[in-house]
C-alpha atoms as a PDB file:
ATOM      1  CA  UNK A   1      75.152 168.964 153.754  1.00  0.00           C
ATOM      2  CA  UNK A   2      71.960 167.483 154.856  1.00  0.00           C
ATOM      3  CA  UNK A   3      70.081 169.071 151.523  1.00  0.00           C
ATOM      4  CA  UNK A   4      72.159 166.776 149.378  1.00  0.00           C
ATOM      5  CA  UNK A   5      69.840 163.714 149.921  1.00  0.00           C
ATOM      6  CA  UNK A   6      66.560 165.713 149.120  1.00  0.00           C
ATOM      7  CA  UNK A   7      68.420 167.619 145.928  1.00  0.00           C
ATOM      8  CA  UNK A   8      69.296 163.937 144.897  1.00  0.00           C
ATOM      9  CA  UNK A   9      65.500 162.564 145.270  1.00  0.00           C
ATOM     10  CA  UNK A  10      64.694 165.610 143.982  1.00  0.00           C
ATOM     11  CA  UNK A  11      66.298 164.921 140.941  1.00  0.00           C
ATOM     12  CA  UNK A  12      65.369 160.986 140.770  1.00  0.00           C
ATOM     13  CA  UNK A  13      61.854 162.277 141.258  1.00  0.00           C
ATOM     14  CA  UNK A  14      62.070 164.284 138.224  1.00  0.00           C
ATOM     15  CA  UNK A  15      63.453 161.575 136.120  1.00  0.00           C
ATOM     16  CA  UNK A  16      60.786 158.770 136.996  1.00  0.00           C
ATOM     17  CA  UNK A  17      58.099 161.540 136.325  1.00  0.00           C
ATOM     18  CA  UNK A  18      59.368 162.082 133.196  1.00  0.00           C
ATOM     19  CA  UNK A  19      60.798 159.198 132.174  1.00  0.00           C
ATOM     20  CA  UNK A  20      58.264 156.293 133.386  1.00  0.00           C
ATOM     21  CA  UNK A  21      55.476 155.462 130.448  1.00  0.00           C
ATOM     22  CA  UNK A  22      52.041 154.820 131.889  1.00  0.00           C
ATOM     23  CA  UNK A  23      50.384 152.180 129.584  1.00  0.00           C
ATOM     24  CA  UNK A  24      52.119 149.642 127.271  1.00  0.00           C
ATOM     25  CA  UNK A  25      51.264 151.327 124.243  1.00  0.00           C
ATOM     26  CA  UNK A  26      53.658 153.863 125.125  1.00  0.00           C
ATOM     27  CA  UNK A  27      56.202 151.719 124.732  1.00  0.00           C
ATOM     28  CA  UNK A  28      55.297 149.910 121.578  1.00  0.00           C
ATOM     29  CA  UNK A  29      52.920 147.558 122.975  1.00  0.00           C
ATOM     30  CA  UNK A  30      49.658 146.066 122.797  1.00  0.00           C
ATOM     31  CA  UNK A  31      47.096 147.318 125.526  1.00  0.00           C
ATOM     32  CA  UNK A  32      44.998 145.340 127.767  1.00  0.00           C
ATOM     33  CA  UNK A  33      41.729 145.936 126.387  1.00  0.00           C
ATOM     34  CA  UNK A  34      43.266 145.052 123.023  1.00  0.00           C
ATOM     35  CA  UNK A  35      43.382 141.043 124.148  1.00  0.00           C
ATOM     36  CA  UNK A  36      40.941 138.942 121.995  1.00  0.00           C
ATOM     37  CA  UNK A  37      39.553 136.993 125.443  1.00  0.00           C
ATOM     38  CA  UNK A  38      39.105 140.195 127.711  1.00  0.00           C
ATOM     39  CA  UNK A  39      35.677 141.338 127.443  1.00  0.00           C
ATOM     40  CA  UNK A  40      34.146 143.772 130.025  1.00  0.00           C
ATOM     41  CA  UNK A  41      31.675 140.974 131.068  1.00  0.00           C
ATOM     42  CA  UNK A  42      33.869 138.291 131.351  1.00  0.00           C
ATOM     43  CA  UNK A  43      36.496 140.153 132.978  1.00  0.00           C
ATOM     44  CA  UNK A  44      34.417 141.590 136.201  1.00  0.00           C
ATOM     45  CA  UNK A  45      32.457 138.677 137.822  1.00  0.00           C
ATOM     46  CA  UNK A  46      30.679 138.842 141.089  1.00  0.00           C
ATOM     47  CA  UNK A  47      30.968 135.343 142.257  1.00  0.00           C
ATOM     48  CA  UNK A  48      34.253 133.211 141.529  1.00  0.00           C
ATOM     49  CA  UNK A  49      33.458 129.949 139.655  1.00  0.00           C
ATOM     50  CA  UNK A  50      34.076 126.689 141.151  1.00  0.00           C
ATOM     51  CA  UNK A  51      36.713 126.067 138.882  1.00  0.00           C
ATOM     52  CA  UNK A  52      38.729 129.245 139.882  1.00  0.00           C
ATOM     53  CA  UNK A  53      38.244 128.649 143.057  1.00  0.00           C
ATOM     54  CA  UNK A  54      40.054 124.686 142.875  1.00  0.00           C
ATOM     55  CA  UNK A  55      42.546 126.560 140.707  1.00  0.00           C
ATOM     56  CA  UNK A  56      44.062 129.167 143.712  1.00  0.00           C
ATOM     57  CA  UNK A  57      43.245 125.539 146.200  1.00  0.00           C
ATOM     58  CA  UNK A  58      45.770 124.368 143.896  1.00  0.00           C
ATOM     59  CA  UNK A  59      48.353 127.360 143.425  1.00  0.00           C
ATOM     60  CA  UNK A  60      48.544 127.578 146.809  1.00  0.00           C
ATOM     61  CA  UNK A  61      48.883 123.764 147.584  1.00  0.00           C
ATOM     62  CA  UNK A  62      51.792 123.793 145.360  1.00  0.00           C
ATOM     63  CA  UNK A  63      53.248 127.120 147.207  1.00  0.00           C
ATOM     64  CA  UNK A  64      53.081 125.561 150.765  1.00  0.00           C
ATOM     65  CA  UNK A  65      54.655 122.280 149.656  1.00  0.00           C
ATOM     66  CA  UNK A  66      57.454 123.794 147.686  1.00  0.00           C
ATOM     67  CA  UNK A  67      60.961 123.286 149.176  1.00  0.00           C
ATOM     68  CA  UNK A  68      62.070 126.559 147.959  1.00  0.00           C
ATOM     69  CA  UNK A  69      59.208 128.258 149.270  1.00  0.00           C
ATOM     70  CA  UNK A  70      60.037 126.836 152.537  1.00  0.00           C
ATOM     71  CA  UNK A  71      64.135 127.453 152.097  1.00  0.00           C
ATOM     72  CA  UNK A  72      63.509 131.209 151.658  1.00  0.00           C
ATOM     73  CA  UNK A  73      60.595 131.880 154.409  1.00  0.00           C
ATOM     74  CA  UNK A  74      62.933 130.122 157.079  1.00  0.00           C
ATOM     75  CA  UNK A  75      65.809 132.388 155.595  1.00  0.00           C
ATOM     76  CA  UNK A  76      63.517 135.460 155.919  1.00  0.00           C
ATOM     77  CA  UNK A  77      62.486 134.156 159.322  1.00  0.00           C
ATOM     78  CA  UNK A  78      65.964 134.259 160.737  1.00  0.00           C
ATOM     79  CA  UNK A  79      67.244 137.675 158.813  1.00  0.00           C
ATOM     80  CA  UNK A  80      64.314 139.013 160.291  1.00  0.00           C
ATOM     81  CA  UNK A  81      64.966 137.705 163.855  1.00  0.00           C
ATOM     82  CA  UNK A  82      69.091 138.468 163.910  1.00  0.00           C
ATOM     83  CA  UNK A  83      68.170 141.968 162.452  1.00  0.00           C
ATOM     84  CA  UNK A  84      65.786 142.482 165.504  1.00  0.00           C
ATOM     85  CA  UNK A  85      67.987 141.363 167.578  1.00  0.00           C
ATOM     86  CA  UNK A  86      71.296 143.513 166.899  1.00  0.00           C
ATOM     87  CA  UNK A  87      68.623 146.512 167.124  1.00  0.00           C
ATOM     88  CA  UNK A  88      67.684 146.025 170.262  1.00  0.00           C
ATOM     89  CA  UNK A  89      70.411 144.354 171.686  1.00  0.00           C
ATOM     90  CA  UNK A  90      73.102 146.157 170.281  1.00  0.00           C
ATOM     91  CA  UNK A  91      72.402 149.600 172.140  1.00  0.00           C
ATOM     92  CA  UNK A  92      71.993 148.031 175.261  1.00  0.00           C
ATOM     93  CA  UNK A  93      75.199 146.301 175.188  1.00  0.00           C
ATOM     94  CA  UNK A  94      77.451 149.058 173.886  1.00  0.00           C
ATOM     95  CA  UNK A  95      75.718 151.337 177.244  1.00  0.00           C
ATOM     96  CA  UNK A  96      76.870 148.382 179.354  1.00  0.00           C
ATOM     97  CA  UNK A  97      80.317 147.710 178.091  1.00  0.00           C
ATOM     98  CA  UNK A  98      80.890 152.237 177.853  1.00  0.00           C
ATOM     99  CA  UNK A  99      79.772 151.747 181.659  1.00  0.00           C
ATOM    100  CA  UNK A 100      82.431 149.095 182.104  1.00  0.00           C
ATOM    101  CA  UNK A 101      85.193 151.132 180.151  1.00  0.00           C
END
């Protein structure tokens, strides 16, 4: 009975080993090193240019003012909070209301 679940991820194990390709070109793609603007030099740079560095400012300017982003953190937020809650609360009122019964 409780080998079942380790015979099953045993088995899924197998199947991702097996089954998962590990660069694109196994799948009929181009690879990385294959795009015309990636060069080892320009790829690896030690200091970020100013440019790059107003571009994330700006990504994450955009994520912080985004009413979606917003919608779904607060929605995490309380999941997060009401999940918490029943764990730890939950126990302690099922001891109190066996005690009662």
């Amino acid at each position: 009975m409780f080998l079942f679940p380790a015979l099953l991820l045993l088995v899924l194990a197998v199947i991702f080993v097996f089954g998962v390709r590990n660069e694109p070109r196994d799948v009929g793609l181009h690879g990385i090193e294959d795009e015309p603007d990636c060069s080892s030099n320009a790829a690896v740079e030690s200091k970020p240019t100013l440019a790059r560095r107003q571009n994330s400012a700006k990504v994450i300017r955009d994520l912080m003012t985004s009413p979606a982003i917003w919608a779904i953190s607060l929605m995490y937020f309380f999941l997060t909070v009401t999940r918490y809650s029943f764990l730890f609360w939950l126990p302690l009122l099922s001891h109190k209301v066996g005690a009662l019964a």
